[in-house]
Protein backbone atom coordinates (compact mmCIF):
# COMPACT_ATOMS: atom_id res chain seq x y z
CA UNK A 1 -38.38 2.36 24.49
CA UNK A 2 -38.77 3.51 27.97
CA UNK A 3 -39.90 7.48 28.30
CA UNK A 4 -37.16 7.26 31.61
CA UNK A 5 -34.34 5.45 30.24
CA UNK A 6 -31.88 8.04 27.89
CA UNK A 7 -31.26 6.65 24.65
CA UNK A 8 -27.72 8.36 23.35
CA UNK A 9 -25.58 7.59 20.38
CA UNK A 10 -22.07 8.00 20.09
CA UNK A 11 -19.72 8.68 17.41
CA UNK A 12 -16.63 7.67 18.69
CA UNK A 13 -14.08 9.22 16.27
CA UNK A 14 -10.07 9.32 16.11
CA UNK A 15 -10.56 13.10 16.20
CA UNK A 16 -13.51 14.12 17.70
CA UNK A 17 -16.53 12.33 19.67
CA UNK A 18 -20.10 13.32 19.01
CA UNK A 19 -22.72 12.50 20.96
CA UNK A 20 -26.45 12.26 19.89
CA UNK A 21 -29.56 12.14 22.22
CA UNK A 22 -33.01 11.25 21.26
CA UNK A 23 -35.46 14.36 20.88
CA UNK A 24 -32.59 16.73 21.20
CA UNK A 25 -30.01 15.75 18.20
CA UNK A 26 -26.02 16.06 18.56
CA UNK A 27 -25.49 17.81 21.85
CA UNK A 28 -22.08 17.03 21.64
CA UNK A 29 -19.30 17.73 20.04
CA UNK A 30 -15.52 17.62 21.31
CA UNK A 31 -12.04 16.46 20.23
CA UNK A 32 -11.58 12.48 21.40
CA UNK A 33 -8.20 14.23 23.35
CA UNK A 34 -7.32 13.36 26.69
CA UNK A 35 -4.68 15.00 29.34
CA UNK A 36 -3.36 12.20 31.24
CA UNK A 37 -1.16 12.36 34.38
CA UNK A 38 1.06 9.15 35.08
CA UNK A 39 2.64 9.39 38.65
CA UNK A 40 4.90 6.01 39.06
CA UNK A 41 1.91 3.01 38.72
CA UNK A 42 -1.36 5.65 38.81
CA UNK A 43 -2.35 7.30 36.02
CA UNK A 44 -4.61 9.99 36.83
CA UNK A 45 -6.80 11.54 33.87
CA UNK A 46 -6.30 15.40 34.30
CA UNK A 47 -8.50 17.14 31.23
CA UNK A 48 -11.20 15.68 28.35
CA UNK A 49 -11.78 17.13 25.00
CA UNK A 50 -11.16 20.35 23.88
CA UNK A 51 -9.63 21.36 27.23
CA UNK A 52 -7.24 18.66 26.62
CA UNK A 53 -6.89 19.64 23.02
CA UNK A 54 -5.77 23.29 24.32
CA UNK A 55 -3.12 21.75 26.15
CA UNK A 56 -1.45 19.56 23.28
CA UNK A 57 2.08 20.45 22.86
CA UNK A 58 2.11 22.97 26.06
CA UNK A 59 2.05 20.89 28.96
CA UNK A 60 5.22 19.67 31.44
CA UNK A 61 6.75 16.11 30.71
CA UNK A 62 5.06 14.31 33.46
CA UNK A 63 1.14 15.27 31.68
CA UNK A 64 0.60 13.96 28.52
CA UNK A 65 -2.05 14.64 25.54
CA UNK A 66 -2.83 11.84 24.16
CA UNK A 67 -5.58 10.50 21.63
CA UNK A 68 -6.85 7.18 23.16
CA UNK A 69 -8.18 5.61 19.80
CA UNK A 70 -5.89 5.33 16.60
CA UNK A 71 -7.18 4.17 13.33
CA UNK A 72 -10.88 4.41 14.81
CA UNK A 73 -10.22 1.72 17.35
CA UNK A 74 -9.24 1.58 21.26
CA UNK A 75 -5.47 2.13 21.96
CA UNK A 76 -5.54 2.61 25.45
CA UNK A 77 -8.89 0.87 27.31
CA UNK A 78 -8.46 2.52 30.37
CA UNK A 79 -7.79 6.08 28.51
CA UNK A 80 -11.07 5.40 26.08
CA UNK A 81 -13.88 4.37 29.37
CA UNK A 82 -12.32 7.75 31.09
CA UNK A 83 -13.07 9.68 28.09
CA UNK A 84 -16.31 7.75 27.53
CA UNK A 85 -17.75 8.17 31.32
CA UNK A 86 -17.21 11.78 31.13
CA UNK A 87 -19.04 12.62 27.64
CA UNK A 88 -22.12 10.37 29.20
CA UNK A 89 -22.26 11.81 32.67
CA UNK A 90 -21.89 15.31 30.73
CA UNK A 91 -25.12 14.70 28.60
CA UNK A 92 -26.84 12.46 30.85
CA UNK A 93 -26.15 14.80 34.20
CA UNK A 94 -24.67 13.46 37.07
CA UNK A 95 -27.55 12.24 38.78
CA UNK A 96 -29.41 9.29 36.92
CA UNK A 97 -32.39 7.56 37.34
CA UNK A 98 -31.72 4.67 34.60
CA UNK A 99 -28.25 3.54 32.83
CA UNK A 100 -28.84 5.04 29.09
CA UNK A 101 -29.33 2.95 26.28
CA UNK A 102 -26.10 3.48 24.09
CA UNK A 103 -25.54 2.86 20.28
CA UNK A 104 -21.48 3.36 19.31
CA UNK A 105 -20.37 3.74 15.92
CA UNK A 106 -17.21 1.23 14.82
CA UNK A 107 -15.12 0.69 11.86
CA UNK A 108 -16.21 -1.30 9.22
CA UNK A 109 -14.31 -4.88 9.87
CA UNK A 110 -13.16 -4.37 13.24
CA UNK A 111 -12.08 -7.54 14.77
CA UNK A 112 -14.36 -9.27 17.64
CA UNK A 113 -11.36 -8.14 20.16
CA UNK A 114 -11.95 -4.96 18.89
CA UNK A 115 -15.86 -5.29 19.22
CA UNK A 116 -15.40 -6.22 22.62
CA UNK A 117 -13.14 -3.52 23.87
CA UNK A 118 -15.20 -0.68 22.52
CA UNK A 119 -18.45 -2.55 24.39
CA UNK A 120 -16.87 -3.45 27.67
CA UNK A 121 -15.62 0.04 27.40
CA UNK A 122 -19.12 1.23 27.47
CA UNK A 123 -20.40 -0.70 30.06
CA UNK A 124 -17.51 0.19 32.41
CA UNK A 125 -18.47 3.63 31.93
CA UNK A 126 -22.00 3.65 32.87
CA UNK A 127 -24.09 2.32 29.99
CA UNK A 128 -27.12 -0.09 30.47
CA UNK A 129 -26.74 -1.69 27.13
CA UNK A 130 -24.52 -1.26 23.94
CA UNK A 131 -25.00 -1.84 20.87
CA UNK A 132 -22.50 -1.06 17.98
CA UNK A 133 -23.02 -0.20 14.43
CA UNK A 134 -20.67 -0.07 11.27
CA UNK A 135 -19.89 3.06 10.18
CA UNK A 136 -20.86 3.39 7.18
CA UNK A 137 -24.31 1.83 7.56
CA UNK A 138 -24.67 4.78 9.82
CA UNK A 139 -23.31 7.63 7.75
CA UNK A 140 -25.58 6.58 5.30
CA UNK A 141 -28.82 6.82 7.27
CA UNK A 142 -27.52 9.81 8.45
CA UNK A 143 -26.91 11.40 5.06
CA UNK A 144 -30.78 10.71 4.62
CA UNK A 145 -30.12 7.65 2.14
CA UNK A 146 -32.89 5.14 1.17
CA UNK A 147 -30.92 2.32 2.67
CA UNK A 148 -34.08 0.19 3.98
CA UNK A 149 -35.26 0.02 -0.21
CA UNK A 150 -33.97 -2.52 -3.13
CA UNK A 151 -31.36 -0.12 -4.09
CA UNK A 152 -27.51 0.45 -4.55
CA UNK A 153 -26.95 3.23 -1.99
CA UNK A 154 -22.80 4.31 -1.97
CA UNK A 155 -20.88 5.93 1.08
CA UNK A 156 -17.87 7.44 1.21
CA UNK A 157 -16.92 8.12 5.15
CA UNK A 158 -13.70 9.94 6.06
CA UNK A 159 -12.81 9.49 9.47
CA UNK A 160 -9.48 11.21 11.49
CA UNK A 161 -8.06 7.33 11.41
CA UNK A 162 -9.60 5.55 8.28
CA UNK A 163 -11.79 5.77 5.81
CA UNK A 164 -14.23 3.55 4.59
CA UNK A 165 -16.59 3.02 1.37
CA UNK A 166 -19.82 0.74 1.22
CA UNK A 167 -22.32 0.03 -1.15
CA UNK A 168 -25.67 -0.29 1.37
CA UNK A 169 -29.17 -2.13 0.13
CA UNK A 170 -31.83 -3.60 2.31
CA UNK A 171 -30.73 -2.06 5.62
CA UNK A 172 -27.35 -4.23 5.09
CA UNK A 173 -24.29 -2.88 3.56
CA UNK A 174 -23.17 -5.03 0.42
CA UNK A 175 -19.97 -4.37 0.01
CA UNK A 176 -17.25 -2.53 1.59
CA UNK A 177 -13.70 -1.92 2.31
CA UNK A 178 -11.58 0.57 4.45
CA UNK A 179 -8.32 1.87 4.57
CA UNK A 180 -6.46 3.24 7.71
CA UNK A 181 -5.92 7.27 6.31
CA UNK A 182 -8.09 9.18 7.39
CA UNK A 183 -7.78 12.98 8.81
CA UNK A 184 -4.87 12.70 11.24
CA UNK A 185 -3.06 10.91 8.22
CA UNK A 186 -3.09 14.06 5.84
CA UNK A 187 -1.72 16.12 8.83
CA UNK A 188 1.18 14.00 8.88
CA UNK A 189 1.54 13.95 5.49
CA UNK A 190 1.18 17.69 5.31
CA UNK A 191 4.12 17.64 8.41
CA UNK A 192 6.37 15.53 6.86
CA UNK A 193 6.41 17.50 3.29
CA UNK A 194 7.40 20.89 5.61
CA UNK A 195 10.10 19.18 7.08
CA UNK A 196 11.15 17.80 3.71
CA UNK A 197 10.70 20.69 1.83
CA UNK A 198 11.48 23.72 4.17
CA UNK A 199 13.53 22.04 6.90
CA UNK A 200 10.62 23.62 9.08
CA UNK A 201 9.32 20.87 12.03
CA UNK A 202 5.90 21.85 12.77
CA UNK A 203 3.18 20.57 14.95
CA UNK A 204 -0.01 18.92 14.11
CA UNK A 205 -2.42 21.43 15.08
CA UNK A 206 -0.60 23.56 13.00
CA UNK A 207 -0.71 20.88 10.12
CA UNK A 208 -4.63 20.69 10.45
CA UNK A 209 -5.10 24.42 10.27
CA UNK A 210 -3.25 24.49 7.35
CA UNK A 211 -5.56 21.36 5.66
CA UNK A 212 -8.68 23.41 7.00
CA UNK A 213 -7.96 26.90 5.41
CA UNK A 214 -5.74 26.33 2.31
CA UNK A 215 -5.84 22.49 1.90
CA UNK A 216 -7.81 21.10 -1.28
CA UNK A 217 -7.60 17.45 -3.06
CA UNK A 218 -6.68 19.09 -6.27
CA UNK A 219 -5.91 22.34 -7.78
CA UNK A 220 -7.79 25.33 -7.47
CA UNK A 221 -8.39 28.30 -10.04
CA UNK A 222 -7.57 30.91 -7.03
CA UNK A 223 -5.18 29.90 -5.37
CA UNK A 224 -5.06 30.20 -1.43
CA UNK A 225 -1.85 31.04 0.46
CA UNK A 226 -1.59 30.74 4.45
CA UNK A 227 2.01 32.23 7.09
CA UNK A 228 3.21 29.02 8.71
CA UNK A 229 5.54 29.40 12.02
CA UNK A 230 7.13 26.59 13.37
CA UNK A 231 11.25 25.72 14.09
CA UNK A 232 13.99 25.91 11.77
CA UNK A 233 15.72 21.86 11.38
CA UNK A 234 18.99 23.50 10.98
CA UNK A 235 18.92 26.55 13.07
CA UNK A 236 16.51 25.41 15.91
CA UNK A 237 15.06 29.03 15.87
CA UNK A 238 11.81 30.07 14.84
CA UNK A 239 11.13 30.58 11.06
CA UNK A 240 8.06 31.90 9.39
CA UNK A 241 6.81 30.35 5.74
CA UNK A 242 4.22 30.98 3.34
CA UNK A 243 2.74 28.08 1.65
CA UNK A 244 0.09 27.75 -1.14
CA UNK A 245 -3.07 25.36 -1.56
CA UNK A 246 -0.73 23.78 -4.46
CA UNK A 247 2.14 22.42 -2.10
CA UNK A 248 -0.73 20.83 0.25
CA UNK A 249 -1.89 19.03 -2.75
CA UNK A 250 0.99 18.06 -3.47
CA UNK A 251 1.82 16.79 0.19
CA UNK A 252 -1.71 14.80 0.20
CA UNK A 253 -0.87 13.25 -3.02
CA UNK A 254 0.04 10.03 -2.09
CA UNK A 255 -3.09 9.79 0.72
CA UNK A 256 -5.58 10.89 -2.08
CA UNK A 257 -4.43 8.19 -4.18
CA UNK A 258 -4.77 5.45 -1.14
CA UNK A 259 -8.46 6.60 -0.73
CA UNK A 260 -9.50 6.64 -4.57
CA UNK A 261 -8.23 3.24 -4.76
CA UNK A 262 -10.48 2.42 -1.65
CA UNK A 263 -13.50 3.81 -3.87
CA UNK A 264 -12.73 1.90 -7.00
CA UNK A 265 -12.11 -1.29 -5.09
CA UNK A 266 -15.86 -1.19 -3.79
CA UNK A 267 -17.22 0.12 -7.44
CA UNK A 268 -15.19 -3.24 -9.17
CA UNK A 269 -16.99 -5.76 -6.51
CA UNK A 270 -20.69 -3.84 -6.41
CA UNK A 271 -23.18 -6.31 -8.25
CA UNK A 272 -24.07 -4.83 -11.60
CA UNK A 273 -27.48 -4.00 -10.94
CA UNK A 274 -26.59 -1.83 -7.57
CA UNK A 275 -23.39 -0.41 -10.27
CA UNK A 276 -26.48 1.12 -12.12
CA UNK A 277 -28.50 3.02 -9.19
CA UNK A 278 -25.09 4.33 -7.96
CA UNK A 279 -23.96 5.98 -11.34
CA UNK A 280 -27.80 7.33 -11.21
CA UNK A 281 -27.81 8.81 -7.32
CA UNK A 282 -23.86 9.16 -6.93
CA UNK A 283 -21.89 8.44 -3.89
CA UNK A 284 -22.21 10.33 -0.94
CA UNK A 285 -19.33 11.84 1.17
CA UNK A 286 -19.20 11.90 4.74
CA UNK A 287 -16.92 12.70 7.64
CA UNK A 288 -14.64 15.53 8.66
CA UNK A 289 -12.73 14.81 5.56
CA UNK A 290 -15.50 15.50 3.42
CA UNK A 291 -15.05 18.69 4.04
CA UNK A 292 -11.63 18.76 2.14
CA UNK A 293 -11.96 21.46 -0.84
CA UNK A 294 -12.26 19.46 -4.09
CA UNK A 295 -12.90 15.99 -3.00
CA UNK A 296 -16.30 15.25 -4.67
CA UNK A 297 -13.97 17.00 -8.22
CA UNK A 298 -10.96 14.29 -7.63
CA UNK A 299 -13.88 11.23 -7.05
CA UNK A 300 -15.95 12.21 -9.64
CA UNK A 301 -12.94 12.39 -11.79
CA UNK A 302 -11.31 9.11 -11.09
CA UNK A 303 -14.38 6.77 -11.06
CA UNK A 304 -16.72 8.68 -13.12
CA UNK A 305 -19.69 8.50 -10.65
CA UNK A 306 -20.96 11.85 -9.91
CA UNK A 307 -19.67 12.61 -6.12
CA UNK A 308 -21.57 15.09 -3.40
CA UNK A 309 -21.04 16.07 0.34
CA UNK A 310 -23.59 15.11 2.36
CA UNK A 311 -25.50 17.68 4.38
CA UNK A 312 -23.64 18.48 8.24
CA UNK A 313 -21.07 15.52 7.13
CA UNK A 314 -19.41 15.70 10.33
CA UNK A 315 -22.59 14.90 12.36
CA UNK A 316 -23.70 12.23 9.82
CA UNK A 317 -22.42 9.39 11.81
CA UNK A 318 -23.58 10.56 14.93
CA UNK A 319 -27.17 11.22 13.61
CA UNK A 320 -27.35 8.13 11.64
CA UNK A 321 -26.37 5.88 15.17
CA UNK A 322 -28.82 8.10 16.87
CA UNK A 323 -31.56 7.44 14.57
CA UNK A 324 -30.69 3.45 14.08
CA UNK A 325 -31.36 2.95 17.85
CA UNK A 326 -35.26 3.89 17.44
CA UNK A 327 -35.13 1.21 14.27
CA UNK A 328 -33.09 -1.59 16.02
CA UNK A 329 -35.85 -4.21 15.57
CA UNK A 330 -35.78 -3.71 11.37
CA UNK A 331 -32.20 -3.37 11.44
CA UNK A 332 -31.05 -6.28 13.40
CA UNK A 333 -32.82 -8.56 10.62
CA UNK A 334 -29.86 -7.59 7.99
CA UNK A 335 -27.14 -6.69 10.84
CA UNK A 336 -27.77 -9.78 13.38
CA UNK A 337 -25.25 -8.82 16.35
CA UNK A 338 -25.84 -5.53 15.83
């Protein structure tokens, strides 16, 4: 590894991108948001991040916000290498010696189109050399699991567009599956129950405060309560709401449900003698959605292996990429085109 060429990692998330550098750890951290201005055939890419963030919902009809991945992949190419060349030349600096050396998180069972985008996407944007790495090989080394040793090691990552569950041994992951619900999914379930319920249309940074500072998976003894704003479906004027934790768990019902049936599908196909390490260490939960208040309860619950959030779960990825590119050689034996 050459002392001159940067080494960086990136978590390139539905929701946010973080960014990881050798010797200096996440330096990064911004919502994967872009303000994009399309004037006839140009389209000319006006704000990144959480600039572009500020702007959702507030801007004139010829700028739009827009989130250039969906579901964890590329929606718009040209959108994603804009937003990519300005979170490298922001931790690089604008003035580089050498191309860095970048590792980029994916989806588990992303299709080689998809593969291809996110690399040529790299490459386009000033990277030497890319190499990509399933997501939940790297939440798990980031969450400090034993993956490299003879052992069942389980994952649980919840992304803003999917999450996905993995049983990892051997620096390989064993078994896995995803499902596309992730963060941004339990905002719009959270929006949709509103409107149903209260004939209230609100927005979705409004949904995701509300999942941040009342939401929960299930019941809680004290029960939170938070004022919503947002505009009346019948009236069209402004109308203030309270709702309680108890109504968002009831709105994320049915996308709780989608991701413990994720979990138990990975639980039925781990081999038996993996089945007994993970009842013994548990299953470790990762990703912004980790974060949701009694998660680990409803997991534990429903498969009866004990469940825990992993330490700085939103960073885990991001860490765990950043930390695979100084082990590439031992890795590539179990993940060959990685």
């Amino acid at each position: 590894m050459s002392v001159f060429t940067p080494h960086i990692a990136i978590d390139l998330g539905t929701v946010n991108v973080l960014v990881f550098t050798q010797g200096r750890g996440v330096v990064l951290q911004e919502p994967s948001v872009v303000a994009i201005h399309e004037d006839g055939e140009k389209t000319t890419i006006v704000e990144v991040g959480r600039a572009a963030k500020d702007m959702y919902g507030r801007t004139p009809e010829q700028i739009e916000v827009m989130r250039p991945l969906r579901d964890g992949v590329i929606a718009d190419y040209f959108v994603t290498q804009g937003m990519l060349e300005y979170f490298i030349r922001k931790v690089t600096g604008r003035v580089r010696l050498r191309k860095p050396v970048v590792m980029i998180s994916v989806p588990y069972g992303v299709t080689s189109v998809e593969r291809r985008a996110v690399r040529e996407a790299a490459l386009a944007a000033g990277a030497r050399e890319v190499h990509l790495i399933p997501e939940p090989l790297a939440a798990a080394i980031g969450a400090g699991l034993p993956i490299g040793t003879p052992t069942g090691n389980m994952v649980v990552d919840m992304g803003g567009g999917s999450t996905e569950a993995a049983v990892i041994s051997m620096n390989g992951i064993v078994c896995a599956e995803s499902v596309r619900v992730g963060g941004v999914h339990l905002d719009e379930a959270i929006i949709a129950y509103v409107r149903k319920k209260y004939n209230l249309i609100i927005g979705e940074p409004t949904a995701e405060a509300m999942k941040i500072k009342i939401g929960a998976a299930s019941a809680l003894d004290d029960e939170l309560e938070m004022q919503v704003q947002g505009r009346d479906q019948i009236a069209g004027l402004p109308k203030t709401i309270t709702i309680t934790t108890s109504e968002v768990v009831e709105a994320l019902q049915e996308p709780m449900t989608a991701i413990v049936n994720v979990v138990r599908a990975v639980l039925a196909k781990t081999p038996p003698e993996l089945s007994s390490d993970i009842i013994d260490r548990g299953m470790a939960l990762t990703g912004g959605g980790a974060l949701l208040r009694e998660l680990d309860t409803l997991l534990t619950r429903a498969t009866g292996v004990p469940a825990y959030v992993a330490d700085n779960p939103i960073a885990c990825t991001a860490i765990g990429a950043g930390r695979a590119l100084s082990e590439l050689p031992i890795l590539q034996r179990s993940v060959p085109d990685l």
